[in-house]
C-alpha atoms as a PDB file:
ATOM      1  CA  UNK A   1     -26.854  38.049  45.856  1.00  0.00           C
ATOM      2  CA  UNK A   2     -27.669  41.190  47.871  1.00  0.00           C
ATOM      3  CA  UNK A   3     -28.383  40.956  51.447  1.00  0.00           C
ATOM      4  CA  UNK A   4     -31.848  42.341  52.879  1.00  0.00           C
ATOM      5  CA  UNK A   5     -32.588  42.650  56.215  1.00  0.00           C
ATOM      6  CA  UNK A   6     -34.986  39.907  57.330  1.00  0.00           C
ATOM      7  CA  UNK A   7     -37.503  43.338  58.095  1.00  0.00           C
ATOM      8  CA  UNK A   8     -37.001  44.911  54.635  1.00  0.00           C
ATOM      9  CA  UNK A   9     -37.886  41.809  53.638  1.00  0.00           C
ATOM     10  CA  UNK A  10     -41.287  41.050  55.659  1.00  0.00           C
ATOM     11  CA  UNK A  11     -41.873  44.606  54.588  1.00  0.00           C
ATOM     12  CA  UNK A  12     -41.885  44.375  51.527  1.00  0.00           C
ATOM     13  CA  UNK A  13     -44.450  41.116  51.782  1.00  0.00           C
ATOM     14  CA  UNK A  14     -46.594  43.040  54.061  1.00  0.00           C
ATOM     15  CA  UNK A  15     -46.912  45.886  51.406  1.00  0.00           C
ATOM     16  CA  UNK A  16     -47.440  43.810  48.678  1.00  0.00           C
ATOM     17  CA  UNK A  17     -50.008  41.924  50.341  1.00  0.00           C
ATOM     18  CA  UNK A  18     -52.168  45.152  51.844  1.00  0.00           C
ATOM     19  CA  UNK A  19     -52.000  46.946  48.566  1.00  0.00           C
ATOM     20  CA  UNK A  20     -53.101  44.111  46.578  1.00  0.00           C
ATOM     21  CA  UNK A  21     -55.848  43.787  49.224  1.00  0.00           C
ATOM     22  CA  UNK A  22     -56.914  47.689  48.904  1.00  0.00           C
ATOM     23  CA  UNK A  23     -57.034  47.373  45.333  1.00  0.00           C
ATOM     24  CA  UNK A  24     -59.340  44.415  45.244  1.00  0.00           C
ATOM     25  CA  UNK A  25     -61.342  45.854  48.289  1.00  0.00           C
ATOM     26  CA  UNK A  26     -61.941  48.921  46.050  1.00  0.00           C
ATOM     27  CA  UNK A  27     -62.783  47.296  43.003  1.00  0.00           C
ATOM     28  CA  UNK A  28     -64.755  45.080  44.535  1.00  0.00           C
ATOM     29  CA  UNK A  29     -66.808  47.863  46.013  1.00  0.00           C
ATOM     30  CA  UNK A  30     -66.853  50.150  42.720  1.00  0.00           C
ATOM     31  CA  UNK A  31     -67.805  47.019  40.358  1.00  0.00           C
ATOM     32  CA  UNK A  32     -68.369  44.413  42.241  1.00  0.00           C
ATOM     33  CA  UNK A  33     -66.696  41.109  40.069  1.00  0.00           C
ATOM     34  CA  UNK A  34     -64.200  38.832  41.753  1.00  0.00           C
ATOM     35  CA  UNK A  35     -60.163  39.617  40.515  1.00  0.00           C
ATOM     36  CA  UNK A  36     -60.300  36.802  37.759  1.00  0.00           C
ATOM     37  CA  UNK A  37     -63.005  38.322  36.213  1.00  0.00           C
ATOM     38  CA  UNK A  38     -61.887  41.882  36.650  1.00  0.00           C
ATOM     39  CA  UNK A  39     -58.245  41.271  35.632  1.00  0.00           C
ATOM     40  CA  UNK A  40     -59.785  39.421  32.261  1.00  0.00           C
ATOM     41  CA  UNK A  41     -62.175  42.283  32.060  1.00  0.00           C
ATOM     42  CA  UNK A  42     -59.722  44.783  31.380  1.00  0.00           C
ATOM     43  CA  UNK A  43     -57.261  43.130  29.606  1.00  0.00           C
ATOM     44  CA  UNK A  44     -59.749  42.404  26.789  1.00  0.00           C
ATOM     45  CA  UNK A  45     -61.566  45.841  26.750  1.00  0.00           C
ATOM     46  CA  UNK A  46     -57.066  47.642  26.976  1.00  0.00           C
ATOM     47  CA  UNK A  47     -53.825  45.936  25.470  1.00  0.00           C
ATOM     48  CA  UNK A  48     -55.968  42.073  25.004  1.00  0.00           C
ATOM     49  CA  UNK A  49     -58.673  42.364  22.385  1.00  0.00           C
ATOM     50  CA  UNK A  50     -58.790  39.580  20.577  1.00  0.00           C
ATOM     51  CA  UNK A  51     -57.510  37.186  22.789  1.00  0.00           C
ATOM     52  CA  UNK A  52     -58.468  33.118  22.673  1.00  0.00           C
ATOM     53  CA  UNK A  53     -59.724  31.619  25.424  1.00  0.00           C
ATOM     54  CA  UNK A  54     -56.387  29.637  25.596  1.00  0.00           C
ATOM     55  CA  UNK A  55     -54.356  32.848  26.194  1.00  0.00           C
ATOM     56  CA  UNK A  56     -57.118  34.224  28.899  1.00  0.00           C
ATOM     57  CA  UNK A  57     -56.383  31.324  30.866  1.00  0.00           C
ATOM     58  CA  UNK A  58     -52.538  32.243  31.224  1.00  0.00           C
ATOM     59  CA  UNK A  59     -53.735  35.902  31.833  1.00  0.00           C
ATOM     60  CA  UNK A  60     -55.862  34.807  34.745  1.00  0.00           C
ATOM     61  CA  UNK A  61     -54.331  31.788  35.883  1.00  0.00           C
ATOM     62  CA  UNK A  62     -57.100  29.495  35.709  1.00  0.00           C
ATOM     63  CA  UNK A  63     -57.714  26.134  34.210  1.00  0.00           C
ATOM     64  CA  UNK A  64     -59.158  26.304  30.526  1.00  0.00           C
ATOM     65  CA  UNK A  65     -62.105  24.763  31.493  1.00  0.00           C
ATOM     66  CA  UNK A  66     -62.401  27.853  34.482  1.00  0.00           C
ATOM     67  CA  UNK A  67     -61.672  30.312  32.205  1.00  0.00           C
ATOM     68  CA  UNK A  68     -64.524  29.432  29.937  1.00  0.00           C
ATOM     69  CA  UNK A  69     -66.945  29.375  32.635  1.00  0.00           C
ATOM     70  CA  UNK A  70     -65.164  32.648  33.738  1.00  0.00           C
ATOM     71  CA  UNK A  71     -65.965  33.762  30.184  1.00  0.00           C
ATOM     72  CA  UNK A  72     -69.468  32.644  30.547  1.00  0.00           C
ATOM     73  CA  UNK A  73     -70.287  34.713  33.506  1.00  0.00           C
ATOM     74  CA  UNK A  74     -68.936  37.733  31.655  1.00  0.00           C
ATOM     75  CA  UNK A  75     -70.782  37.321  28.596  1.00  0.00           C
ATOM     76  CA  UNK A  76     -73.780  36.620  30.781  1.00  0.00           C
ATOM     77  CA  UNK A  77     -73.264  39.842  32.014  1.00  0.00           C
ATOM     78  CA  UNK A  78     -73.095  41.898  28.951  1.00  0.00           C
ATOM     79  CA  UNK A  79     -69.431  42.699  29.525  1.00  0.00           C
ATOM     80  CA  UNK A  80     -67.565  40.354  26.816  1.00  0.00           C
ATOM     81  CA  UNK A  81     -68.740  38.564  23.491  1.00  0.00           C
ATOM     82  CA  UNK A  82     -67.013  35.920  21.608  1.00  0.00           C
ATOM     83  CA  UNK A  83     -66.381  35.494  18.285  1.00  0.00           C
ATOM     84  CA  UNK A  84     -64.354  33.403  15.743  1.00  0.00           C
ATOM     85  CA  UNK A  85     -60.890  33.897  16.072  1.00  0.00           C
ATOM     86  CA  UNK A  86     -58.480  34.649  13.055  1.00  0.00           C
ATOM     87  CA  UNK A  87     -57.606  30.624  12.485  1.00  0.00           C
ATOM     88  CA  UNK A  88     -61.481  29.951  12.400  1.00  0.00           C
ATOM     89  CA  UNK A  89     -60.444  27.257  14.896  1.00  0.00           C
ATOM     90  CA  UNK A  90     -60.040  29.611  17.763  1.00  0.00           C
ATOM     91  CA  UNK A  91     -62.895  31.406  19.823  1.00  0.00           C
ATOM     92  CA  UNK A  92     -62.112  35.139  20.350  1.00  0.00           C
ATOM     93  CA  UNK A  93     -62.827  37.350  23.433  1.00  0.00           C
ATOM     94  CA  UNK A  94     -63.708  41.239  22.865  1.00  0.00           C
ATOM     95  CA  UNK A  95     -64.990  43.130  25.399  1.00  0.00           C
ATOM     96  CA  UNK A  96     -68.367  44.732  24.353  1.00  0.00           C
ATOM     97  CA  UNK A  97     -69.402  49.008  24.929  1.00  0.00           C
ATOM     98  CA  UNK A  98     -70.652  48.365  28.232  1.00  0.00           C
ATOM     99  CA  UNK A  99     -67.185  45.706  29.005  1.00  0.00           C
ATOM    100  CA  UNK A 100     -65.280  48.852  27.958  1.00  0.00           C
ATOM    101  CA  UNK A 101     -66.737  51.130  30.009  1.00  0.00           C
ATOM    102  CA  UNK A 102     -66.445  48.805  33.673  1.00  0.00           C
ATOM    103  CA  UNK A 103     -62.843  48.259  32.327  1.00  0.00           C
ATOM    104  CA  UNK A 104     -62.226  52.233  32.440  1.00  0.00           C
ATOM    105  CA  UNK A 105     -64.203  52.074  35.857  1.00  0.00           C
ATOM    106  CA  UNK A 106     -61.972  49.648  37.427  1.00  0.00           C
ATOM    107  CA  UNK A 107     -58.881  51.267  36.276  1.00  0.00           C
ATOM    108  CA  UNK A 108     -60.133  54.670  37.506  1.00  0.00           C
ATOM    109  CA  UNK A 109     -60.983  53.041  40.757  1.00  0.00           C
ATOM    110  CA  UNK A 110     -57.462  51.325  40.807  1.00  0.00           C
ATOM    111  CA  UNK A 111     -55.588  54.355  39.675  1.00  0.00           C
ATOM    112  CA  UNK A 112     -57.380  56.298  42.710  1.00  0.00           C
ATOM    113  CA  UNK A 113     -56.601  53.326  45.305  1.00  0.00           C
ATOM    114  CA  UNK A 114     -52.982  53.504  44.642  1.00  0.00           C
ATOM    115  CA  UNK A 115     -52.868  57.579  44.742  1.00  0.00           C
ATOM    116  CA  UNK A 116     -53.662  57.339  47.871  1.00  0.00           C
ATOM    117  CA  UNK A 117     -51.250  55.583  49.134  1.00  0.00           C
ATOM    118  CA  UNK A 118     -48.741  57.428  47.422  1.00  0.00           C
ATOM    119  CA  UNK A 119     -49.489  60.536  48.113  1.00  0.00           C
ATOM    120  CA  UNK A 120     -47.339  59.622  51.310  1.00  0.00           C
ATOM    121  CA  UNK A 121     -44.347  60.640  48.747  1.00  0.00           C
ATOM    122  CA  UNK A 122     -42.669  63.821  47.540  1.00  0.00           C
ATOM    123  CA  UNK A 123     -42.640  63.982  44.252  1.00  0.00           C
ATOM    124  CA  UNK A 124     -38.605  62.836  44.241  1.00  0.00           C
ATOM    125  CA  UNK A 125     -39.491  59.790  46.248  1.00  0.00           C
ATOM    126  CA  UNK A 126     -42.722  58.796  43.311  1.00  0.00           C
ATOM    127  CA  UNK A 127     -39.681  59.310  40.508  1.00  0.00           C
ATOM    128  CA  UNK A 128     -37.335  56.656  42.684  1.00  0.00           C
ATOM    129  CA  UNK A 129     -39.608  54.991  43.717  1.00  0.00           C
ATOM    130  CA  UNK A 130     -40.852  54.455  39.705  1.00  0.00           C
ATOM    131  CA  UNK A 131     -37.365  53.800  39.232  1.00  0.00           C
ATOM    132  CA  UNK A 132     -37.308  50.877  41.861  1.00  0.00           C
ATOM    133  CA  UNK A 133     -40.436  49.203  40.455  1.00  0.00           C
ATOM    134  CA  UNK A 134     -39.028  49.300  37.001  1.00  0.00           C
ATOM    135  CA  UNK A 135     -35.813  47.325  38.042  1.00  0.00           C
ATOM    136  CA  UNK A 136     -38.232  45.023  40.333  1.00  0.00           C
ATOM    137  CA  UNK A 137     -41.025  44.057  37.200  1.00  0.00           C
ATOM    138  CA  UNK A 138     -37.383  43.579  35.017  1.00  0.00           C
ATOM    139  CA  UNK A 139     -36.540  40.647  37.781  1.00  0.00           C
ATOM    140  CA  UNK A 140     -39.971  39.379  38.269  1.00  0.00           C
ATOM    141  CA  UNK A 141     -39.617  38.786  34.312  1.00  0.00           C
ATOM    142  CA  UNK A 142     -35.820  37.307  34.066  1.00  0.00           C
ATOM    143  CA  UNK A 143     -37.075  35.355  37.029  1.00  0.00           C
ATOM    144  CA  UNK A 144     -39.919  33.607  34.531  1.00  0.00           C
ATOM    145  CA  UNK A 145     -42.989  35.950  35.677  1.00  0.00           C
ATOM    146  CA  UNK A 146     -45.184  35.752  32.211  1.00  0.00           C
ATOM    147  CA  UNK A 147     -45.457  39.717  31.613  1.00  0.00           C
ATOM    148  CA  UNK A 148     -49.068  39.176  29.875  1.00  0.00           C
ATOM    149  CA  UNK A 149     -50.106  37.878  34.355  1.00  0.00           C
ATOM    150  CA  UNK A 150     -48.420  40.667  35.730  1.00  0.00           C
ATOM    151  CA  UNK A 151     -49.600  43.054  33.186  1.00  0.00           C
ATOM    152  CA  UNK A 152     -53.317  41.512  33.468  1.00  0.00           C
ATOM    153  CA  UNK A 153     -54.611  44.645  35.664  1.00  0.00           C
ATOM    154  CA  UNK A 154     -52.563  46.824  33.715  1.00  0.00           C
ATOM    155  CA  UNK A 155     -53.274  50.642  32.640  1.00  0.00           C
ATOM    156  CA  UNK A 156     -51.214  50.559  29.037  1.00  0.00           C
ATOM    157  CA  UNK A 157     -51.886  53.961  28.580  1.00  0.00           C
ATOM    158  CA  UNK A 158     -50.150  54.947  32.250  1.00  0.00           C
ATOM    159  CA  UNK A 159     -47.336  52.365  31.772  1.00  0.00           C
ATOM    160  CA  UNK A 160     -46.031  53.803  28.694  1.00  0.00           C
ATOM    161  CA  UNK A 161     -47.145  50.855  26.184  1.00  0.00           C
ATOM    162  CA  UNK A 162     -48.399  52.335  23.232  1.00  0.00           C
ATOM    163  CA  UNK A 163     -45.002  54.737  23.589  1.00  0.00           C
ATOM    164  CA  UNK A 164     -42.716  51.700  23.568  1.00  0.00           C
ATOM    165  CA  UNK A 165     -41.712  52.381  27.287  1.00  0.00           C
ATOM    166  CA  UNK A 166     -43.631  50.180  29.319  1.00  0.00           C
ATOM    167  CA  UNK A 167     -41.053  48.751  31.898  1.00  0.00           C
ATOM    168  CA  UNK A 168     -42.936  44.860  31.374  1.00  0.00           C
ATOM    169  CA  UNK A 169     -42.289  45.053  27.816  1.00  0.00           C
ATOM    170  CA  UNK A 170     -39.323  45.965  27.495  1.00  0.00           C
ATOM    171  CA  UNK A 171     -37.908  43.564  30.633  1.00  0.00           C
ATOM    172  CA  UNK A 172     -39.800  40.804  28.443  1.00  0.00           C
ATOM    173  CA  UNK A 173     -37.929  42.178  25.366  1.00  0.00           C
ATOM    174  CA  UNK A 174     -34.172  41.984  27.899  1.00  0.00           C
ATOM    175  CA  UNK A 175     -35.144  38.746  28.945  1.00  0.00           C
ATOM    176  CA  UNK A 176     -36.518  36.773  25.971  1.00  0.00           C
ATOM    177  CA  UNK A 177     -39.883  36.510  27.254  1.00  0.00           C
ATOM    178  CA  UNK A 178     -41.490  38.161  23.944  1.00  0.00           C
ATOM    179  CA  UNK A 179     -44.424  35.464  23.273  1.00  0.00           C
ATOM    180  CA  UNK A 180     -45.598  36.104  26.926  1.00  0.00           C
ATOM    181  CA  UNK A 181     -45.327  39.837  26.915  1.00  0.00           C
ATOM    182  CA  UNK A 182     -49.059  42.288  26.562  1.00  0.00           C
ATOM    183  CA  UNK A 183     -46.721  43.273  22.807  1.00  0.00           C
ATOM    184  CA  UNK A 184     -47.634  40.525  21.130  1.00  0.00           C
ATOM    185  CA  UNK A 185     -51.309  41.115  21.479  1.00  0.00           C
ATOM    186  CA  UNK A 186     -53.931  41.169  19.539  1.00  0.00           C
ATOM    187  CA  UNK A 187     -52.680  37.421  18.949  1.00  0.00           C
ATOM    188  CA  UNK A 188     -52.536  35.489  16.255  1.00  0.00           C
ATOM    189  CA  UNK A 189     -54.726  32.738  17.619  1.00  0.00           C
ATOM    190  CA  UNK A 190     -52.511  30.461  16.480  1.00  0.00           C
ATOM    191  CA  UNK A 191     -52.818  28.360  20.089  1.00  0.00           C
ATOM    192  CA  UNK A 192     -56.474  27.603  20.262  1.00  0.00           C
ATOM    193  CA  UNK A 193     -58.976  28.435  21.892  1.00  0.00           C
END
């Protein structure tokens, strides 16, 4: 394995950390919901529709039991509906018009949050830099990361999904990680609800 400095290392913490915190800070501010809600929020109204509760839960990584009452508080708002899934044993999660809409909020708001910060880049340094991040998600995956979590605030239109180059997908795909992956949705329901 590689040697990094002990400060590339803490730097790369302390970046994680403050741009996970700017994000949520932002979103927070824009639509106010807590990250659990907003991460489900958007994967059902984007790459998720259809999903069982079961399968939320993983996404969110919460209890079954939380993610129901996580469900709940959504629905209560407006934001999702459930219905029978495709096993008629399942309970499916779809986000409704007004869902869709915060989803496209919060991604806008996200998108905008992370401009910022890289507009500290030449345009060179965003094209390594998108290079770097691809070959980082790859290891998060091989190291057991389930791609549908670290895809769970994900823009599938920006990542390259629909166009079969999303860098989680195809890592998943590398790595044999393909029932976890954001590809196999809409799911089967085939898990429960």
């Amino acid at each position: 394995m590689a040697h990094m400095s002990g400060q590339g290392v803490n730097m790369l913490g302390s970046f994680s950390l403050a741009v996970t915190d700017r994000i949520r800070d932002h979103i927070a501010a824009a639509i106010g919901m807590p990250g659990e809600e907003t991460s489900c929020l958007v994967a059902v109204a984007t790459f998720a529709k259809g999903v069982s509760i079961r399968q939320l839960a993983t996404l969110v990584g919460l209890s079954h039991s939380a993610t129901v009452r996580l469900v709940d508080r959504l629905e209560d708002r407006g934001l999702v509906r459930r219905s029978t899934g495709r096993d008629r044993r399942s309970v499916a999660v779809e986000a409704t018009s007004e869902g869709e809409a915060a989803a496209a909020r919060v991604l806008k708001t996200r998108a905008a949050a992370l401009a910022d910060i890289l507009s500290a880049l030449s345009e060179r340094e965003r094209d390594e830099l998108r290079a770097l991040h691809a070959k980082l998600l790859d290891r998060v995956i091989e190291l057991g990361s389930a791609p549908i979590r670290v895809c769970r605030l994900c823009d599938a239109q920006a990542c390259g999904y629909p166009d079969g180059i999303c860098p989680v997908t195809q890592a998943a795909d590398r790595h044999g990680a393909s029932g976890r992956r954001h590809g196999s949705y809409p799911p089967s329901h085939s898990s429960g609800d």
